[in-house]
PDB file of N, CA and C in Angstrom:
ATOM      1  N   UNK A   1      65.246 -91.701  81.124  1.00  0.00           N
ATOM      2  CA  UNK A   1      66.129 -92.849  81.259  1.00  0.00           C
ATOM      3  C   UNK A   1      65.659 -93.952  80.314  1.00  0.00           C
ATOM      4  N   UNK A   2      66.792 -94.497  79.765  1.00  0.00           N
ATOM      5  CA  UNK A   2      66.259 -95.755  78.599  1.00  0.00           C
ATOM      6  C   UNK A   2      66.250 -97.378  79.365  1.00  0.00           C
ATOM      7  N   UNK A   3      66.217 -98.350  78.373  1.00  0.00           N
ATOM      8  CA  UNK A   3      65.925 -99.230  78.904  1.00  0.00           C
ATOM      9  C   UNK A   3      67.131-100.076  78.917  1.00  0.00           C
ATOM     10  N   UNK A   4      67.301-101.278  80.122  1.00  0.00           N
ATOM     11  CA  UNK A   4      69.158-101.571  80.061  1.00  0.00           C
ATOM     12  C   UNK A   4      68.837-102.720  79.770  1.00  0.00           C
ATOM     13  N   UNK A   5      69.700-102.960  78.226  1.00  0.00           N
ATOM     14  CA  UNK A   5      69.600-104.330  77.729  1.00  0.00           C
ATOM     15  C   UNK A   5      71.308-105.030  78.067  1.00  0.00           C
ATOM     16  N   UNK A   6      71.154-106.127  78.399  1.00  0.00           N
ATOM     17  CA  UNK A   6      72.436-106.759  77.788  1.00  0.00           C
ATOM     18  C   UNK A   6      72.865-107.082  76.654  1.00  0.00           C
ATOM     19  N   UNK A   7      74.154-107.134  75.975  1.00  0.00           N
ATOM     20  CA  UNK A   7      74.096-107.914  74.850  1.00  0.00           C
ATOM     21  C   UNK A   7      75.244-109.457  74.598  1.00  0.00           C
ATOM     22  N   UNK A   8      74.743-109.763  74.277  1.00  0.00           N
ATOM     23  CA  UNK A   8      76.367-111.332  73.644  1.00  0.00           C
ATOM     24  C   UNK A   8      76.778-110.756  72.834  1.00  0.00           C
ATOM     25  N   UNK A   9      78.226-110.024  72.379  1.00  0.00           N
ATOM     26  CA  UNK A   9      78.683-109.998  71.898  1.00  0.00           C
ATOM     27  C   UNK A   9      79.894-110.514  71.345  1.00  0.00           C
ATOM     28  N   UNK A  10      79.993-111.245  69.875  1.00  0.00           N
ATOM     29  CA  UNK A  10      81.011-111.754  69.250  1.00  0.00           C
ATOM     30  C   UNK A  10      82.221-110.931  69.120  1.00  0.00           C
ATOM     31  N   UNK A  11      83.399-111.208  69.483  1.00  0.00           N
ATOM     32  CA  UNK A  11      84.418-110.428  69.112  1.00  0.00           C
ATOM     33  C   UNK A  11      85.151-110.740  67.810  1.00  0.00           C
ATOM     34  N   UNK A  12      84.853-112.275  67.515  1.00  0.00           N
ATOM     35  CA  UNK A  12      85.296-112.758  66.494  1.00  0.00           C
ATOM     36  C   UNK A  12      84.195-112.423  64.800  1.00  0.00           C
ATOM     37  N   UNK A  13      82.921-112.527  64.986  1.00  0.00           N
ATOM     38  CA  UNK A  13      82.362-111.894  64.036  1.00  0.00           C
ATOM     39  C   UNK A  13      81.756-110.571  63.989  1.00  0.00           C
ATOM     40  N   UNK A  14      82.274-109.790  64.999  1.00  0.00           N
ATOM     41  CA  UNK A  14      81.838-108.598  65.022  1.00  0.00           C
ATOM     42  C   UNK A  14      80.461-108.203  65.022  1.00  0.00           C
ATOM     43  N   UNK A  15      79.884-108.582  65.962  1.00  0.00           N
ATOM     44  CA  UNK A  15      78.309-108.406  65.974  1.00  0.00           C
ATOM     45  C   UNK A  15      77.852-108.904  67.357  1.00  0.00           C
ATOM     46  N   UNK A  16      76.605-108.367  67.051  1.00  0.00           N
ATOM     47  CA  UNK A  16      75.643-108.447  68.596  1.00  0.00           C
ATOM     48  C   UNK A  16      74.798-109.633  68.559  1.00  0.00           C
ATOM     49  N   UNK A  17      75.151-111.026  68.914  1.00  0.00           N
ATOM     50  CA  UNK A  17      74.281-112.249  68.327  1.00  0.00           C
ATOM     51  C   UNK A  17      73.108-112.392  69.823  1.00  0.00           C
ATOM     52  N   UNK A  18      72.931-111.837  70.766  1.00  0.00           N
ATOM     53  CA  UNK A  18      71.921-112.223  71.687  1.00  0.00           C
ATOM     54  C   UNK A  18      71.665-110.312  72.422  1.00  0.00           C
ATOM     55  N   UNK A  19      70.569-110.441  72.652  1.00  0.00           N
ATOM     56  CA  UNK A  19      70.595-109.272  73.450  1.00  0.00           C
ATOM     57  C   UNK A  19      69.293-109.765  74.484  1.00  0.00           C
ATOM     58  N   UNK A  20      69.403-108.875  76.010  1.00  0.00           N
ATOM     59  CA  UNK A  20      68.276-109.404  76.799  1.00  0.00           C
ATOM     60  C   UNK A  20      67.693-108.271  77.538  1.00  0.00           C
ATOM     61  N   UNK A  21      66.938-107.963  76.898  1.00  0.00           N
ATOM     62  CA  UNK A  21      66.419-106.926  78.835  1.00  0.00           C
ATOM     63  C   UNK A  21      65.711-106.939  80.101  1.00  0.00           C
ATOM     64  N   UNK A  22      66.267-106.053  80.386  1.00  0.00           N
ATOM     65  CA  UNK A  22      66.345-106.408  81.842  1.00  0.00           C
ATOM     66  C   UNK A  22      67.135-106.032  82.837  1.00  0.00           C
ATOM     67  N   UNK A  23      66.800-104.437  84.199  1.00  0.00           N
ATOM     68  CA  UNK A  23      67.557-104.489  84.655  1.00  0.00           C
ATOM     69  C   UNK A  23      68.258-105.558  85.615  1.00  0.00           C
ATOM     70  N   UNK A  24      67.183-106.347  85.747  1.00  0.00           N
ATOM     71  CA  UNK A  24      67.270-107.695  87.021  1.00  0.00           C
ATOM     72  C   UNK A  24      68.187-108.340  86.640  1.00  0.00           C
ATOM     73  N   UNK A  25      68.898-109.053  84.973  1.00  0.00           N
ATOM     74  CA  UNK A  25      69.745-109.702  84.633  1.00  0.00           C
ATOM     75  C   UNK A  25      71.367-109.057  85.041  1.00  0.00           C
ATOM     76  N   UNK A  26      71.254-107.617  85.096  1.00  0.00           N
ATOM     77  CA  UNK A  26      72.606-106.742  85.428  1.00  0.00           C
ATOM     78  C   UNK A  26      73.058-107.130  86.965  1.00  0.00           C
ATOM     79  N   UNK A  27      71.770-107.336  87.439  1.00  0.00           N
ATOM     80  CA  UNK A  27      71.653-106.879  88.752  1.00  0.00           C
ATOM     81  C   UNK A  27      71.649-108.219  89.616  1.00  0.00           C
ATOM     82  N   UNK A  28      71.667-109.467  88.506  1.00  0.00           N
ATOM     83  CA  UNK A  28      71.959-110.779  89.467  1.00  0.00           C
ATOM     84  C   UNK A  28      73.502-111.200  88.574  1.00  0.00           C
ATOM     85  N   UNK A  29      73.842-110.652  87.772  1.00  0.00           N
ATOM     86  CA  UNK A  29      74.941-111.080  87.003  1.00  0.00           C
ATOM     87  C   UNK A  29      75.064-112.412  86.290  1.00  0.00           C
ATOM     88  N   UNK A  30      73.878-112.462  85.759  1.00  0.00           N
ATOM     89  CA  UNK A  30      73.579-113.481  84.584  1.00  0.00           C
ATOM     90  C   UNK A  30      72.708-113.120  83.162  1.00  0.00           C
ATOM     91  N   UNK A  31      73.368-113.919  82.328  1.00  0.00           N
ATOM     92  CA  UNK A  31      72.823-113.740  81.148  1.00  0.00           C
ATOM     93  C   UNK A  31      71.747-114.746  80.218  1.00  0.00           C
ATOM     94  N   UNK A  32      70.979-115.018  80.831  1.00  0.00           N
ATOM     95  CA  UNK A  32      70.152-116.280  80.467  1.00  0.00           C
ATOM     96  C   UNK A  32      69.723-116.459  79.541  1.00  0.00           C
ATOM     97  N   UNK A  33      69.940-117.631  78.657  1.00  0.00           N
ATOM     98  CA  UNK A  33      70.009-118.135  77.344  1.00  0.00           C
ATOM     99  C   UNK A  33      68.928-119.497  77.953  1.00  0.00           C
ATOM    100  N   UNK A  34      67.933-119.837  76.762  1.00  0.00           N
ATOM    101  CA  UNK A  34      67.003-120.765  76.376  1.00  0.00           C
ATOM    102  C   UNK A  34      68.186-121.890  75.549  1.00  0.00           C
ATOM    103  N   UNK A  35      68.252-122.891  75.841  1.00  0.00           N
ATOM    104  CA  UNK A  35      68.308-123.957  75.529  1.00  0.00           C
ATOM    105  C   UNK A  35      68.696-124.251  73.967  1.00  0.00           C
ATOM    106  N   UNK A  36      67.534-123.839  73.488  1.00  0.00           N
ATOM    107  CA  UNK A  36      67.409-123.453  72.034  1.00  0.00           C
ATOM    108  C   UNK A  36      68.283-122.538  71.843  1.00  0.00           C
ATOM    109  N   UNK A  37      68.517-121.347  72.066  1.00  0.00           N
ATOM    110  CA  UNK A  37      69.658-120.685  71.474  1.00  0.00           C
ATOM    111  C   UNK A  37      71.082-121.130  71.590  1.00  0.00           C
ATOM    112  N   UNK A  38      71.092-121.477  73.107  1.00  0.00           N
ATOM    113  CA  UNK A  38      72.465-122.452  73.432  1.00  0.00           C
ATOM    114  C   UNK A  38      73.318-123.581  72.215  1.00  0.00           C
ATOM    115  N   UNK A  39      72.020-124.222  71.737  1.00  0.00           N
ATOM    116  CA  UNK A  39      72.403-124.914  70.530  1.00  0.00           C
ATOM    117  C   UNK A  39      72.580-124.121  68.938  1.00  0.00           C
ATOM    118  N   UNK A  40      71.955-122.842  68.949  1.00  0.00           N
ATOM    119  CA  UNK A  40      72.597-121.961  67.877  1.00  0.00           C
ATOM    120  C   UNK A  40      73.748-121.290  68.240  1.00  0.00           C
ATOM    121  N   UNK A  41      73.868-120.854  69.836  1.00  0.00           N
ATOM    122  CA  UNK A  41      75.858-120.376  69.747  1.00  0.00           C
ATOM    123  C   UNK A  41      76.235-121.736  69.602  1.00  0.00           C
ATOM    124  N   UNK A  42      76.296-122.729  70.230  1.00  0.00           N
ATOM    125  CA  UNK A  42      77.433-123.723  70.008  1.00  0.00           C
ATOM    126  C   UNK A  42      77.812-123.774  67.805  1.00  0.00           C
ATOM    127  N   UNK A  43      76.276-123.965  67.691  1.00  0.00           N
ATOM    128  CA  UNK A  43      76.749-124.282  65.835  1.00  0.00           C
ATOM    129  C   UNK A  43      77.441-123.350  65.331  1.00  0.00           C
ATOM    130  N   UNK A  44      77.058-121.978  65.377  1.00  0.00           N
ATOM    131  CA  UNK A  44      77.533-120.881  64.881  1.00  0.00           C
ATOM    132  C   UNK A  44      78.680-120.463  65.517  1.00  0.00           C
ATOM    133  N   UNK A  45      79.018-120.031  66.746  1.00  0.00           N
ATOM    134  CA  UNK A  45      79.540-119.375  67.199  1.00  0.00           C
ATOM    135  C   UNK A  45      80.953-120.490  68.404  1.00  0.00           C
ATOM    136  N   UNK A  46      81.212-121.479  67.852  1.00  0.00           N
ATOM    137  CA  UNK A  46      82.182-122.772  68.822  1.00  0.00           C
ATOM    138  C   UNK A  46      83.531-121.536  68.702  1.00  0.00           C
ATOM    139  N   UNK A  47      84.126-121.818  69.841  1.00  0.00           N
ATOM    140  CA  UNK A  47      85.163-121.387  69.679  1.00  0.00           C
ATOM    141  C   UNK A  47      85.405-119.463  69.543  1.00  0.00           C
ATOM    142  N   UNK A  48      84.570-118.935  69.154  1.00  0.00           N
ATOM    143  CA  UNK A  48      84.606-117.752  68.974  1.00  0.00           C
ATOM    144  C   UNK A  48      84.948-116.982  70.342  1.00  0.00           C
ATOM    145  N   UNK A  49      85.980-115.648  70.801  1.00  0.00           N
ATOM    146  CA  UNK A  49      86.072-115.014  71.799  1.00  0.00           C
ATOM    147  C   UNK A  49      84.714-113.826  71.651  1.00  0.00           C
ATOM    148  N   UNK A  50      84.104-114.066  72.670  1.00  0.00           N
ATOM    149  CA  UNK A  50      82.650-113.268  72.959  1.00  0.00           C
ATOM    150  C   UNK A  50      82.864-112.193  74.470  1.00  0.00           C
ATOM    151  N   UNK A  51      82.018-111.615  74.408  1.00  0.00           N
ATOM    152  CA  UNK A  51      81.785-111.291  75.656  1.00  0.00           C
ATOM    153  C   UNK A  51      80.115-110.499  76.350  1.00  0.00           C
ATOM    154  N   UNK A  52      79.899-109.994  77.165  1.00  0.00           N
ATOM    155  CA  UNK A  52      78.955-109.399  77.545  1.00  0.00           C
ATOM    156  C   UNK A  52      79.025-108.148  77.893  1.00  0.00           C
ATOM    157  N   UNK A  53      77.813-107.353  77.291  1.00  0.00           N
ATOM    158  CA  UNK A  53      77.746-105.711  77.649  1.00  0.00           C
ATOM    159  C   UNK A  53      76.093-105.306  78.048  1.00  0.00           C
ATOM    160  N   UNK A  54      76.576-104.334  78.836  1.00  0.00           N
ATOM    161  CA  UNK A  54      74.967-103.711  79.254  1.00  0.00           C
ATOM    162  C   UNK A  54      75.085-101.925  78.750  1.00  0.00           C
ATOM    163  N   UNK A  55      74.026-102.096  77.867  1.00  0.00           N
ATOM    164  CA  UNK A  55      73.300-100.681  77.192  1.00  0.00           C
ATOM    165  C   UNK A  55      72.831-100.185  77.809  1.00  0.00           C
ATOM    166  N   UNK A  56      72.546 -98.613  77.370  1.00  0.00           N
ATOM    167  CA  UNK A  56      71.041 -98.376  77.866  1.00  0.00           C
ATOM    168  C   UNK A  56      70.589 -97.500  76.373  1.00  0.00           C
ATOM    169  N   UNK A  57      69.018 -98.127  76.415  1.00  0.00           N
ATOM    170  CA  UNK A  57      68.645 -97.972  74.810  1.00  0.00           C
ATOM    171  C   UNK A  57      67.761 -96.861  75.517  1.00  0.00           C
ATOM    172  N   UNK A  58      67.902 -96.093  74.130  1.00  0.00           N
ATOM    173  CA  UNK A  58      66.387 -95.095  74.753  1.00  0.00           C
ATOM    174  C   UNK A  58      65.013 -95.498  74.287  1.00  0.00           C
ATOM    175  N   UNK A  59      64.046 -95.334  74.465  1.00  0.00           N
ATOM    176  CA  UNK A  59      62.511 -95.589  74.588  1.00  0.00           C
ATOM    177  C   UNK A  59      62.136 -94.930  73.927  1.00  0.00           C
TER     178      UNK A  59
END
C-alpha cells in the first residue's frame, strides 16, 4: 500500500500547486495550508477554479 497524499489542484493552470500527506488530513476533511503559502495562492493563483484530490503514491 502507498502513501495518501492530497493535492491543490489548479484547473485553470493545469497543475498540482500544493500537495500534503497524510492519511489524517483525508480523514478530518481538511487541507491545511501555512500562512505563507496562503499568500502565494492568493498572488498566483486569485480567481483560478481549483480543487482537491487524494492519491495514493507508491513508496
Amino acid at each position: 500500500m502507498g502513501i495518501i497524499t492530497m493535492q491543490l489542484v489548479c484547473d485553470t493552470c493545469k497543475k498540482v500547486i500544493l500537495e500534503k500527506e497524510g492519511e489524517e488530513h483525508l480523514m478530518n476533511e481538511r487541507f491545511p495550508i501555512t500562512g505563507e503559502e496562503a499568500k502565494k495562492l492568493d498572488l498566483e493563483h486569485r480567481g483560478h477554479e481549483c480543487h482537491i484530490e487524494a492519491v495514493e503514491k507508491s513508496q
